[in-house]
PDB file of N, CA and C in Angstrom:
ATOM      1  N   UNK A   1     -19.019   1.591   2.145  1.00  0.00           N
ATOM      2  CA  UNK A   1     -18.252   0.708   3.022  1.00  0.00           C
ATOM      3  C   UNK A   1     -17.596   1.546   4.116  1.00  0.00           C
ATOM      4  N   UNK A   2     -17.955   0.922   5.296  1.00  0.00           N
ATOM      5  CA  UNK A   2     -17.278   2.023   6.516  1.00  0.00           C
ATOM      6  C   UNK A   2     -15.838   1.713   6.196  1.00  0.00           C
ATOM      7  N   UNK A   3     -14.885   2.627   7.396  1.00  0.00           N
ATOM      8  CA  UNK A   3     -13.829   2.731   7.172  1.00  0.00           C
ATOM      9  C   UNK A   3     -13.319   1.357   8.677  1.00  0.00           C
ATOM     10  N   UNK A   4     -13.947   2.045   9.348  1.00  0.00           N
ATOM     11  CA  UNK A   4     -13.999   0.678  10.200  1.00  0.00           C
ATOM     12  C   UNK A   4     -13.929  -0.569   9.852  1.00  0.00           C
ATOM     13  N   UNK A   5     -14.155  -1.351   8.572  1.00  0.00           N
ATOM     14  CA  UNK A   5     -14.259  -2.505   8.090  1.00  0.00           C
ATOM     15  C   UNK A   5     -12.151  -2.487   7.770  1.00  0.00           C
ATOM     16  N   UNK A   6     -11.716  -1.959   7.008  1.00  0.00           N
ATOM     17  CA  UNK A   6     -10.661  -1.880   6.774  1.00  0.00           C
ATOM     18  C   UNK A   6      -9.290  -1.854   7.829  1.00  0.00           C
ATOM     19  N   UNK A   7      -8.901  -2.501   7.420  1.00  0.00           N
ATOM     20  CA  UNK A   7      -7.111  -3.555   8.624  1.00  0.00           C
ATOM     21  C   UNK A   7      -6.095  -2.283   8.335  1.00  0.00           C
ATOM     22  N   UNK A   8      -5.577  -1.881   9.105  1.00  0.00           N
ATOM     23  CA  UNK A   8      -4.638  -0.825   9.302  1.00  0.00           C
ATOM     24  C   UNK A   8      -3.097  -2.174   9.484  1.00  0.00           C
ATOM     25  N   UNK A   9      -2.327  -1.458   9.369  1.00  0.00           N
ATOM     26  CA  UNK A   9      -1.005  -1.711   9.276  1.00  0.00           C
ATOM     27  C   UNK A   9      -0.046  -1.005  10.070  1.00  0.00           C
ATOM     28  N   UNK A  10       0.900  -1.209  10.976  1.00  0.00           N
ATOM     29  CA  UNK A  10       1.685  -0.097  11.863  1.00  0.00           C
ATOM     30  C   UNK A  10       3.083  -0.387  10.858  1.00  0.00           C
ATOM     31  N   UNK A  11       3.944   0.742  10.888  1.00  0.00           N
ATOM     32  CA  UNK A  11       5.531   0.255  10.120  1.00  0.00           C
ATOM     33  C   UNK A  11       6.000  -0.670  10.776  1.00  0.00           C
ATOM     34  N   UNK A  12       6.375  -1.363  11.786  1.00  0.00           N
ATOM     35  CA  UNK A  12       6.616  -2.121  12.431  1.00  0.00           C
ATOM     36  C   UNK A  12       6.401  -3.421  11.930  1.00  0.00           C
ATOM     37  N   UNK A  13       5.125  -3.353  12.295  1.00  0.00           N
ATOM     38  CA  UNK A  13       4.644  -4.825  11.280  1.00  0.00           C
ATOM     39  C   UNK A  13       4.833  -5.480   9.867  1.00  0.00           C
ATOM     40  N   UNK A  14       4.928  -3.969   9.367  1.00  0.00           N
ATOM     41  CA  UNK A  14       4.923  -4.006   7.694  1.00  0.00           C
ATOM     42  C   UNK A  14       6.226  -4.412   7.592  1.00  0.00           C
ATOM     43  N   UNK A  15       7.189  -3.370   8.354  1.00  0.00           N
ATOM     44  CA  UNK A  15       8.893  -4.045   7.925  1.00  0.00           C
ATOM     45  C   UNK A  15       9.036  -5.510   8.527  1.00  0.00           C
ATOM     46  N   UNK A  16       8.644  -5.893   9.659  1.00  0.00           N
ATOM     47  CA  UNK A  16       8.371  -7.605   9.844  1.00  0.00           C
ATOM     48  C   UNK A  16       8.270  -8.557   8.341  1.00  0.00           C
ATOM     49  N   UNK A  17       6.896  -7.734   8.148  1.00  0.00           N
ATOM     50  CA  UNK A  17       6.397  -8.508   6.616  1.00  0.00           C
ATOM     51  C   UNK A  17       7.127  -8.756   5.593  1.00  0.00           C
ATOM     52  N   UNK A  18       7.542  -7.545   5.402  1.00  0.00           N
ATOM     53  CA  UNK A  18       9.299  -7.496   4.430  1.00  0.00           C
ATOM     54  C   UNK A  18      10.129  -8.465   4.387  1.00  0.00           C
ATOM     55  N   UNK A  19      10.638  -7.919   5.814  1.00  0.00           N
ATOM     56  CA  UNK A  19      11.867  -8.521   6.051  1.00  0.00           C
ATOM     57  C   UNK A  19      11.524 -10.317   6.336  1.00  0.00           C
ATOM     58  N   UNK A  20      10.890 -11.063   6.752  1.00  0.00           N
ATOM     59  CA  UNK A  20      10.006 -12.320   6.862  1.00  0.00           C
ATOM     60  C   UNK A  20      10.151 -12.956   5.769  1.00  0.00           C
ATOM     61  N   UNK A  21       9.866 -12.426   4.198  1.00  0.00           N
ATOM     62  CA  UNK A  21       9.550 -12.330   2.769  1.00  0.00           C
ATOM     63  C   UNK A  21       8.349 -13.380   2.985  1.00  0.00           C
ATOM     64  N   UNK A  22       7.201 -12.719   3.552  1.00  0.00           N
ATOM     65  CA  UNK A  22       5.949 -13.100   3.077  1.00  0.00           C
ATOM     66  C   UNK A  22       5.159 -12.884   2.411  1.00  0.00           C
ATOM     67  N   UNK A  23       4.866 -13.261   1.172  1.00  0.00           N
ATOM     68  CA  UNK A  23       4.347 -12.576   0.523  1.00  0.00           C
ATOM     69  C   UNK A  23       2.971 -11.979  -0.056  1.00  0.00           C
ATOM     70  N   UNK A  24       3.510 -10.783  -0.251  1.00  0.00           N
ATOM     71  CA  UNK A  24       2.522  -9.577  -0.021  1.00  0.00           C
ATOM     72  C   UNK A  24       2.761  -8.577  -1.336  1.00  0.00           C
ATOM     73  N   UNK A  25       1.781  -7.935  -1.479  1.00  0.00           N
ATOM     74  CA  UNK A  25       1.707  -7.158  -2.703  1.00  0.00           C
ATOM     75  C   UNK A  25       1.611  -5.881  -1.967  1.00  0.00           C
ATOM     76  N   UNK A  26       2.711  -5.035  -1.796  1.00  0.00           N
ATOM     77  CA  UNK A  26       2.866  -3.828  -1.379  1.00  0.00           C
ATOM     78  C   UNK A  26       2.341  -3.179  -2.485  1.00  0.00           C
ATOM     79  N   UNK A  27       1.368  -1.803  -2.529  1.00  0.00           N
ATOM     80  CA  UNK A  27       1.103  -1.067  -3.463  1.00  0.00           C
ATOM     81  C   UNK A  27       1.350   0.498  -2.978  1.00  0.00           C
ATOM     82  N   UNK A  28       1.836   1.094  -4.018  1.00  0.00           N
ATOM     83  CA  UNK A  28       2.192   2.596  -3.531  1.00  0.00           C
ATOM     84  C   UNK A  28       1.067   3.379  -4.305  1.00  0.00           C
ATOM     85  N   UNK A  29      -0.287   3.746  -3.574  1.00  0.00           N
ATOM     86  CA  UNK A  29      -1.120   4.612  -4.838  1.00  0.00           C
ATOM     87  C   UNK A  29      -0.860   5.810  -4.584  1.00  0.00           C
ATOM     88  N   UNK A  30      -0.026   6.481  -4.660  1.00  0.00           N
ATOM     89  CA  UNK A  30       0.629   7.844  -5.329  1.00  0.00           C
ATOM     90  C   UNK A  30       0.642   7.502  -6.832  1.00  0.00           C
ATOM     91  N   UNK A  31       0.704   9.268  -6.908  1.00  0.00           N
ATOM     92  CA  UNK A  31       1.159   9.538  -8.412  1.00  0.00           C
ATOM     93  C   UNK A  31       2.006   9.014  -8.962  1.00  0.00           C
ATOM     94  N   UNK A  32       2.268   8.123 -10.377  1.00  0.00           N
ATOM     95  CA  UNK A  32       3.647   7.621 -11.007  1.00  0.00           C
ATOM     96  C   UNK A  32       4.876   8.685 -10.990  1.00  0.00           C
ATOM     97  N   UNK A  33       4.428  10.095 -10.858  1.00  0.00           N
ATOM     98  CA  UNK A  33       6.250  10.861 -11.046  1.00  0.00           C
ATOM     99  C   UNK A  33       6.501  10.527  -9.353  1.00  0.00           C
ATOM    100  N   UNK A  34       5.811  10.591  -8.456  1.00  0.00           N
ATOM    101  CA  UNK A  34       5.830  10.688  -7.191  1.00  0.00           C
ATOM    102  C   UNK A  34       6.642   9.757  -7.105  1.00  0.00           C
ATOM    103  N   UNK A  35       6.184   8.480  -7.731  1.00  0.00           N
ATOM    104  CA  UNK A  35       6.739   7.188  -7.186  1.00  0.00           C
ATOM    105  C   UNK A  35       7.797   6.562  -7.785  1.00  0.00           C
ATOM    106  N   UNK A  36       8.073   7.659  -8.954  1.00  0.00           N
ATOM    107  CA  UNK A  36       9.719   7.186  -9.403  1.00  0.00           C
ATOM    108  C   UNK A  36      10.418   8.322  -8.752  1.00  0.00           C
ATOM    109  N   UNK A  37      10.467   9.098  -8.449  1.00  0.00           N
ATOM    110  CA  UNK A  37      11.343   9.774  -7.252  1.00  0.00           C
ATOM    111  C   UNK A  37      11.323   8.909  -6.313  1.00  0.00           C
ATOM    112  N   UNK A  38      10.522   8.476  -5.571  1.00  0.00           N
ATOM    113  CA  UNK A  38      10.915   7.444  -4.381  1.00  0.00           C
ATOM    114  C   UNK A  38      10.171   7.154  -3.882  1.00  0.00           C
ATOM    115  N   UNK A  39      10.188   5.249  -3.433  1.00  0.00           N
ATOM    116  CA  UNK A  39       9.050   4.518  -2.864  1.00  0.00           C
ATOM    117  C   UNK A  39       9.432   3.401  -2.338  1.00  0.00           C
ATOM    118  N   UNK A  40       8.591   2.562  -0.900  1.00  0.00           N
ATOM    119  CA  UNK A  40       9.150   1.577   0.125  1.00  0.00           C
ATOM    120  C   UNK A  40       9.990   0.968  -1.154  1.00  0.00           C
ATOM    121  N   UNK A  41      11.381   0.535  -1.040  1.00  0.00           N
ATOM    122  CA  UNK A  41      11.766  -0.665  -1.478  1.00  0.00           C
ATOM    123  C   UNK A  41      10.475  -1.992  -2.068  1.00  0.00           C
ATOM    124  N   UNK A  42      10.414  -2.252  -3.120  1.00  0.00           N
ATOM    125  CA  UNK A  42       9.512  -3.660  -3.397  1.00  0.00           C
ATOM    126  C   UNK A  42       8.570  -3.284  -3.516  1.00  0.00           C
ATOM    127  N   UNK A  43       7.775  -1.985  -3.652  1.00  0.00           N
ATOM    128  CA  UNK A  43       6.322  -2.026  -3.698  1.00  0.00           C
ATOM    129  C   UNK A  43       6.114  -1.437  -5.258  1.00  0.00           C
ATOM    130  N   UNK A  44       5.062  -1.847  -5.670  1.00  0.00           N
ATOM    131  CA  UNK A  44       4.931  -1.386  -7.131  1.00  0.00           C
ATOM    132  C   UNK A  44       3.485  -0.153  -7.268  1.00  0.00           C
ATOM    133  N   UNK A  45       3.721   0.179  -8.583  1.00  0.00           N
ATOM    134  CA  UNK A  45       2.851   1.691  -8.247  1.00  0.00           C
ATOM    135  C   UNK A  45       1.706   1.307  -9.274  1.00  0.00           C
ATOM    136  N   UNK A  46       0.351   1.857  -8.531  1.00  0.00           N
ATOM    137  CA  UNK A  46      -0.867   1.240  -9.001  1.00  0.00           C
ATOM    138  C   UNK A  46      -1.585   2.922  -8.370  1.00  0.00           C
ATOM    139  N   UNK A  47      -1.550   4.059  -9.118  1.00  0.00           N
ATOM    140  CA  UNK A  47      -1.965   5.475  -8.424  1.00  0.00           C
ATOM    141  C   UNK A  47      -3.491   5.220  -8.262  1.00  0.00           C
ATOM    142  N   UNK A  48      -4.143   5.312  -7.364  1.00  0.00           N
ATOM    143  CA  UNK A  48      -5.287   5.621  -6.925  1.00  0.00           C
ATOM    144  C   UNK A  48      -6.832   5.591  -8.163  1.00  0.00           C
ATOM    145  N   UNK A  49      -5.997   6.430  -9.436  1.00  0.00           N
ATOM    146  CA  UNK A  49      -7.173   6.422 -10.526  1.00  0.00           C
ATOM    147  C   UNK A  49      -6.682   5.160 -11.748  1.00  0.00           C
ATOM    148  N   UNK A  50      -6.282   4.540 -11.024  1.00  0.00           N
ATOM    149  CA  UNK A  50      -5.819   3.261 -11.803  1.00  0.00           C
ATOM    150  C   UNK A  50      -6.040   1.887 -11.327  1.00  0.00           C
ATOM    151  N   UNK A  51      -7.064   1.535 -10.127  1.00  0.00           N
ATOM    152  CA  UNK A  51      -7.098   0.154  -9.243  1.00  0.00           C
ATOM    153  C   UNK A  51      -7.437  -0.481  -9.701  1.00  0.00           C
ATOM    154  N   UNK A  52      -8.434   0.078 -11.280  1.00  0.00           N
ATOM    155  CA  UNK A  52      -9.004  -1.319 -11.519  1.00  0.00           C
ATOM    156  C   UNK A  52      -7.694  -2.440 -12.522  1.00  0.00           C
ATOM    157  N   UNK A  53      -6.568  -1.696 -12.365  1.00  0.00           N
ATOM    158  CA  UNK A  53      -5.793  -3.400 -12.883  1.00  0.00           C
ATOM    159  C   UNK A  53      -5.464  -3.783 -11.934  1.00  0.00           C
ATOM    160  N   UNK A  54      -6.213  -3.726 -10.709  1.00  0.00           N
ATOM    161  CA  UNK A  54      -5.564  -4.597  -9.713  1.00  0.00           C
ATOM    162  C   UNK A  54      -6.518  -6.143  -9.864  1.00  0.00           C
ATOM    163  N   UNK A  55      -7.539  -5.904 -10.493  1.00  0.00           N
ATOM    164  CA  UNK A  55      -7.895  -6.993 -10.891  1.00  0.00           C
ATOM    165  C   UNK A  55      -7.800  -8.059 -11.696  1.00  0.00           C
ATOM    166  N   UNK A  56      -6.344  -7.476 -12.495  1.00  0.00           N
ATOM    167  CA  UNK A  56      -5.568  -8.277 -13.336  1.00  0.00           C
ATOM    168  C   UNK A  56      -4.280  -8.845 -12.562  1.00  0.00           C
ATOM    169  N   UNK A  57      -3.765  -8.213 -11.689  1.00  0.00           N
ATOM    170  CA  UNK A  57      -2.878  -8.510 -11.009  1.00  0.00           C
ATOM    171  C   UNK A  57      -2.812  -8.959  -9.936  1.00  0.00           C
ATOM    172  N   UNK A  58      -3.815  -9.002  -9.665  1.00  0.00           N
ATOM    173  CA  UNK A  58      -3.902  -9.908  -8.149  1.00  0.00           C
ATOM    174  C   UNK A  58      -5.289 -10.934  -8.310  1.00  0.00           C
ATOM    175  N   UNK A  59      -5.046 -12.119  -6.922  1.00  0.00           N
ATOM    176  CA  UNK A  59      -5.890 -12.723  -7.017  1.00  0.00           C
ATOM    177  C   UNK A  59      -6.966 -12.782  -5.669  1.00  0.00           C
ATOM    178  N   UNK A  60      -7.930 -12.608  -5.459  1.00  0.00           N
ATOM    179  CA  UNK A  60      -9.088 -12.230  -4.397  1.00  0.00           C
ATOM    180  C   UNK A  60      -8.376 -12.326  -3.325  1.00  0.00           C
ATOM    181  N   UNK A  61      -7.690 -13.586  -2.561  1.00  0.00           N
ATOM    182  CA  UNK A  61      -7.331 -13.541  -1.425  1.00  0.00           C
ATOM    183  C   UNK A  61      -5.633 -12.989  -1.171  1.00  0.00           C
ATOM    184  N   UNK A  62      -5.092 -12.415  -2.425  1.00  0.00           N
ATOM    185  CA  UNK A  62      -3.531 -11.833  -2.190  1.00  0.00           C
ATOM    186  C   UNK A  62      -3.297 -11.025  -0.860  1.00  0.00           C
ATOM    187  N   UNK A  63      -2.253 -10.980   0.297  1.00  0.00           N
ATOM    188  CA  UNK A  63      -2.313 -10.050   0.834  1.00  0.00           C
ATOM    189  C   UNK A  63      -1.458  -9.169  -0.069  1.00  0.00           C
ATOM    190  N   UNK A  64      -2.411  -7.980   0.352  1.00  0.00           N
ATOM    191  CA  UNK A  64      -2.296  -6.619  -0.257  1.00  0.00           C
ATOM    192  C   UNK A  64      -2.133  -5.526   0.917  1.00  0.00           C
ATOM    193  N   UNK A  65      -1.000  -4.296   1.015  1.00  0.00           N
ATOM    194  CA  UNK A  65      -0.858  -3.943   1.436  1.00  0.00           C
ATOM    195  C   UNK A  65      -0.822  -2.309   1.100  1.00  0.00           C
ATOM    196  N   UNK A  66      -1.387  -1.362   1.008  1.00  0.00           N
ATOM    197  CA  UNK A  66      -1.361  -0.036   0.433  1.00  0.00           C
ATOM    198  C   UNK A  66      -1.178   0.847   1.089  1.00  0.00           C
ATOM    199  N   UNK A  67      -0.094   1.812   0.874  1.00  0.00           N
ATOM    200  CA  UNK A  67       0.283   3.169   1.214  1.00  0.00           C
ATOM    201  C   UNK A  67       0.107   4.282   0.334  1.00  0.00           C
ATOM    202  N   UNK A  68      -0.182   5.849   0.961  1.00  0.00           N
ATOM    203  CA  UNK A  68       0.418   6.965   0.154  1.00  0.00           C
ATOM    204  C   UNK A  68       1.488   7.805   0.631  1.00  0.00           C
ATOM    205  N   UNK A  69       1.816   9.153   1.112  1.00  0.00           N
ATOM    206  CA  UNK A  69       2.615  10.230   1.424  1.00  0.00           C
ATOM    207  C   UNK A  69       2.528   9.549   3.026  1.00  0.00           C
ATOM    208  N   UNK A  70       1.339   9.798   3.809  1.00  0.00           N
ATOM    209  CA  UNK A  70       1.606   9.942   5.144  1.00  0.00           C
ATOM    210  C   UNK A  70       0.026   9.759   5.765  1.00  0.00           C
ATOM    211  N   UNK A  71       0.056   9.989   6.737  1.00  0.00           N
ATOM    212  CA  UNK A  71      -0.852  10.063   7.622  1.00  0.00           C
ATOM    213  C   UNK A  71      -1.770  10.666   6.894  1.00  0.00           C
ATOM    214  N   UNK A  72      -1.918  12.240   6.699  1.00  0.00           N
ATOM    215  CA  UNK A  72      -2.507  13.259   6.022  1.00  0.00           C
ATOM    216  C   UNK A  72      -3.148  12.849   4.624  1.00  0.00           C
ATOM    217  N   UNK A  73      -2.286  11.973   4.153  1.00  0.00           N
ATOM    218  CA  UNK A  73      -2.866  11.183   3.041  1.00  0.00           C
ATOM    219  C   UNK A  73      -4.147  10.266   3.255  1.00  0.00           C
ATOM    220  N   UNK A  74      -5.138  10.979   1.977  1.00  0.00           N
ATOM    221  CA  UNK A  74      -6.639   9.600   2.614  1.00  0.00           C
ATOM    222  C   UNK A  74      -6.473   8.443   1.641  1.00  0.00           C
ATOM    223  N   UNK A  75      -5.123   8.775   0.199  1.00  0.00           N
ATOM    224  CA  UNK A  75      -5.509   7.939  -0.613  1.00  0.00           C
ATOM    225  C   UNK A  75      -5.333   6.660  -0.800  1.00  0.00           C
ATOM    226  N   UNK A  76      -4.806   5.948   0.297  1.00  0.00           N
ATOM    227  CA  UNK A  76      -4.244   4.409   1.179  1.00  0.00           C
ATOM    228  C   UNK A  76      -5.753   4.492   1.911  1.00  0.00           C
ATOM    229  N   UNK A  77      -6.470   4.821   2.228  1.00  0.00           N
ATOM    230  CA  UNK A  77      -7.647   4.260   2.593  1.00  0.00           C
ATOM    231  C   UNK A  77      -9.106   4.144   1.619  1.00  0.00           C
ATOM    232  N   UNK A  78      -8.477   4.919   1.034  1.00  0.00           N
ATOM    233  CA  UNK A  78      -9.677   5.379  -0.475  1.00  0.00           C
ATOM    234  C   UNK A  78      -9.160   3.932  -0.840  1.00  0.00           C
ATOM    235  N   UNK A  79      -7.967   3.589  -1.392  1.00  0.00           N
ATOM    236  CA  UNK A  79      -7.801   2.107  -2.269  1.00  0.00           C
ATOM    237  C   UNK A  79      -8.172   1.325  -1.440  1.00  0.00           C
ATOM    238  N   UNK A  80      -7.658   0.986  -0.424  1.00  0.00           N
ATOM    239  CA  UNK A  80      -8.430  -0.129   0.480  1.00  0.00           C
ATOM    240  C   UNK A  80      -9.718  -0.328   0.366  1.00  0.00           C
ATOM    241  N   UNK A  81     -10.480   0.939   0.245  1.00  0.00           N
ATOM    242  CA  UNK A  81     -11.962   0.748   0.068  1.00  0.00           C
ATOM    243  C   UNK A  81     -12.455   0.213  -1.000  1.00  0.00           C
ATOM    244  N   UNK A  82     -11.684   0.717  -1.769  1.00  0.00           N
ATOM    245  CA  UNK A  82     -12.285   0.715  -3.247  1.00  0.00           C
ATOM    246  C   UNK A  82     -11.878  -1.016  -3.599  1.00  0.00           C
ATOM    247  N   UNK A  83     -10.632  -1.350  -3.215  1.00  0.00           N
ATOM    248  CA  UNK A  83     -10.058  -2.903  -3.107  1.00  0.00           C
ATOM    249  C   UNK A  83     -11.045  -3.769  -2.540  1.00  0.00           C
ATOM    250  N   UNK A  84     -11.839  -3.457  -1.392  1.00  0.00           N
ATOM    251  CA  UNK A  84     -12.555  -4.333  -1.081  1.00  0.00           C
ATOM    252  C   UNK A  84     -13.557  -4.883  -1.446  1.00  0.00           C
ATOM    253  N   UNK A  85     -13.915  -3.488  -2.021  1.00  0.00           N
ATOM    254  CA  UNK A  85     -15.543  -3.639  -2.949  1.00  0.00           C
ATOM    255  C   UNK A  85     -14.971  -4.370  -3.706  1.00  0.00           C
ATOM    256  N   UNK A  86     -14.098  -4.439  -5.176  1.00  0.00           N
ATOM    257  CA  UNK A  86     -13.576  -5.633  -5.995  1.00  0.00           C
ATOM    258  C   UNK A  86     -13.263  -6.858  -5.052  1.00  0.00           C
ATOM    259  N   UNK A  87     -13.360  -6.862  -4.132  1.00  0.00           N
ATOM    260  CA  UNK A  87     -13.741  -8.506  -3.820  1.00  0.00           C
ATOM    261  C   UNK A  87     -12.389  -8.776  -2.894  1.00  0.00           C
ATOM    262  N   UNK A  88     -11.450  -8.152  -2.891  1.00  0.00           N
ATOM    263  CA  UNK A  88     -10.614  -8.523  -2.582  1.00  0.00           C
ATOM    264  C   UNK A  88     -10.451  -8.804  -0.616  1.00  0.00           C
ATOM    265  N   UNK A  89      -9.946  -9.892  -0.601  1.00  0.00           N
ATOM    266  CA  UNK A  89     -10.305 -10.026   1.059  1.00  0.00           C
ATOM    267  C   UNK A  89      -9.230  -9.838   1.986  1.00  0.00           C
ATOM    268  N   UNK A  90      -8.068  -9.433   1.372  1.00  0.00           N
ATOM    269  CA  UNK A  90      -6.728  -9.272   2.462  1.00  0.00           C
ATOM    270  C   UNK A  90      -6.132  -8.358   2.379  1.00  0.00           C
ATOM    271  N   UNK A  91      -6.815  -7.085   2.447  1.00  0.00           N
ATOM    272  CA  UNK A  91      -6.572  -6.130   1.887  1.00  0.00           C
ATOM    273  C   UNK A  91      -5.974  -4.967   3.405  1.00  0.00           C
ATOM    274  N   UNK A  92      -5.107  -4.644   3.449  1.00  0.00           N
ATOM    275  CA  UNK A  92      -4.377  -3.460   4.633  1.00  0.00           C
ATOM    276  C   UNK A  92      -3.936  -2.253   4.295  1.00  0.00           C
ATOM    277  N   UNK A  93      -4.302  -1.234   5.142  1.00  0.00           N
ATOM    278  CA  UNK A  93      -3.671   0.150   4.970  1.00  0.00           C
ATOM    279  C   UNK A  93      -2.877   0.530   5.268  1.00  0.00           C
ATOM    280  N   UNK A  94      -1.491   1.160   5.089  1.00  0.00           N
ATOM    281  CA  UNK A  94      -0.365   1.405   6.153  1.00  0.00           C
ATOM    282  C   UNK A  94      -0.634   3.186   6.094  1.00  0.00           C
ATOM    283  N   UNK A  95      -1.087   3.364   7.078  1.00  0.00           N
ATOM    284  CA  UNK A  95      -1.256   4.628   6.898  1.00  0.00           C
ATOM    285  C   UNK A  95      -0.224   5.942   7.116  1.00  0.00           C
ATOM    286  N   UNK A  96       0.999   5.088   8.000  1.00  0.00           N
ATOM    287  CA  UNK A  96       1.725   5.895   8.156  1.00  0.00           C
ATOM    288  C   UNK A  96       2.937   6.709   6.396  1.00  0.00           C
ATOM    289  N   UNK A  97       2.638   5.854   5.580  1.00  0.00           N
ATOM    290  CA  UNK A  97       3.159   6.313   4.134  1.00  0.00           C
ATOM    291  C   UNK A  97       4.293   6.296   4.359  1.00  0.00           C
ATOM    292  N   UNK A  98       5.123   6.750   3.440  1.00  0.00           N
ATOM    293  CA  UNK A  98       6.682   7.030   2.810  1.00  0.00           C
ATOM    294  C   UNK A  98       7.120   7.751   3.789  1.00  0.00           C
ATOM    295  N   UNK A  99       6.584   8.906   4.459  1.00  0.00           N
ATOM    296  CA  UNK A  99       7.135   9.809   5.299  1.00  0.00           C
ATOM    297  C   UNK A  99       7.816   8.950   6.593  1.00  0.00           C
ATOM    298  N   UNK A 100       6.618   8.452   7.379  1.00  0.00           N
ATOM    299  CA  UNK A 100       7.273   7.155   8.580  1.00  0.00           C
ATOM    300  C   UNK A 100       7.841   6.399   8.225  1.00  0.00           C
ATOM    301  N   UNK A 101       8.031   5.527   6.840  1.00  0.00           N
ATOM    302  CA  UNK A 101       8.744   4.674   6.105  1.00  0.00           C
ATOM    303  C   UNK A 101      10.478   4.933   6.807  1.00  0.00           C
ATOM    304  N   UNK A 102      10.295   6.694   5.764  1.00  0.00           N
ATOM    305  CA  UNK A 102      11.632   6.895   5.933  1.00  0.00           C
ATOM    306  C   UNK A 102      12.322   7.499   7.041  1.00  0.00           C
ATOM    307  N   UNK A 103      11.265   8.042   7.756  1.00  0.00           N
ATOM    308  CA  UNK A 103      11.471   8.764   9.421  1.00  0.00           C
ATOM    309  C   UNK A 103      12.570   7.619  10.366  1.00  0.00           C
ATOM    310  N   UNK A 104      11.876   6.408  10.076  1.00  0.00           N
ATOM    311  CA  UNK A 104      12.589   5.202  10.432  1.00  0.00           C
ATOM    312  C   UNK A 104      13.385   4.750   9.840  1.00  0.00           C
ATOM    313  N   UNK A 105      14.262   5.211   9.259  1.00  0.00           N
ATOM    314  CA  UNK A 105      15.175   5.006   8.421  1.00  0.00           C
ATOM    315  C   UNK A 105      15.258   3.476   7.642  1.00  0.00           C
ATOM    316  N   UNK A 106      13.397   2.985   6.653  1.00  0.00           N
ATOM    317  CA  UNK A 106      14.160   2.015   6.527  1.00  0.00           C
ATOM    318  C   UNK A 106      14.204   2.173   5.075  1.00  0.00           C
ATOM    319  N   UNK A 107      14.258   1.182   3.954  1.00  0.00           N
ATOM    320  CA  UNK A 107      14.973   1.288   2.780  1.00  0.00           C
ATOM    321  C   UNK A 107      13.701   2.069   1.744  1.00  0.00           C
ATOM    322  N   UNK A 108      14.491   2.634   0.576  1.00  0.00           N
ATOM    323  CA  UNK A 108      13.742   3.112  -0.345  1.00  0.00           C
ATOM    324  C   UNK A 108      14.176   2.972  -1.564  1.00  0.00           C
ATOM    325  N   UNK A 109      13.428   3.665  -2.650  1.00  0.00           N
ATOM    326  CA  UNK A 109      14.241   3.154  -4.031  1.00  0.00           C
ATOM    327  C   UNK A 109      13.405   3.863  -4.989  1.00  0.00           C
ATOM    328  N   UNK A 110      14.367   4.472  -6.100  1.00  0.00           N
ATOM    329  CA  UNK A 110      13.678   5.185  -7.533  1.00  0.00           C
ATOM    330  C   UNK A 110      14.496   4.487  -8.626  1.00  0.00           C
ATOM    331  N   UNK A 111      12.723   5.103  -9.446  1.00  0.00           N
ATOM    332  CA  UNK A 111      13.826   4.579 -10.790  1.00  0.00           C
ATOM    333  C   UNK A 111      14.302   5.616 -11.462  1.00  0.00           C
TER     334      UNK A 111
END
């Protein structure tokens, strides 16, 4: 699957989405220690070698929204890919990750 097929996301938009409360299934595929140190506010952690329960947890047309670290990070486009092939059709990358998240000072959260 090209990469070209796959919907990018700017922070901008995404905090719109948030803040809007439309709902959307933010996913953080980082590592679980990664992501209890800290991750967007509201998004839940589904790491990269774990997507296939996204097929328990979501339903084909959910918007879905996936991040990792940053830019430099491929693994927000690896899930997107891999999301699409499971069927899933509303599927977005935010590629800018946690880093622009928080560059922009907007909210975060650990457990």
């Amino acid at each position: 699957m090209a990469t070209a097929q796959i919907k990018f996301i700017s922070v901008t938009h995404l905090k719109k989405i948030i803040d809007g409360g439309e709902p959307v299934k933010l996913v953080d595929v980082r590592g679980s220690e990664e992501y209890a140190k800290e991750h967007i506010k509201g998004a839940m952690s589904i790491p990269l070698d774990s997507l296939d329960k996204a097929k328990q947890l979501f339903k084909g047309d959910d918007a879905i929204i996936v991040y990792c670290d940053s830019y430099v990070c491929s693994a927000s486009t690896s899930a997107a890919k891999a999301l699409a092939k499971m069927g899933f059709t509303n599927v977005r990358d935010y590629k800018g990750g946690l880093l622009e998240w928080k560059m922009n000072g907007f909210p975060t959260e650990s457990l």
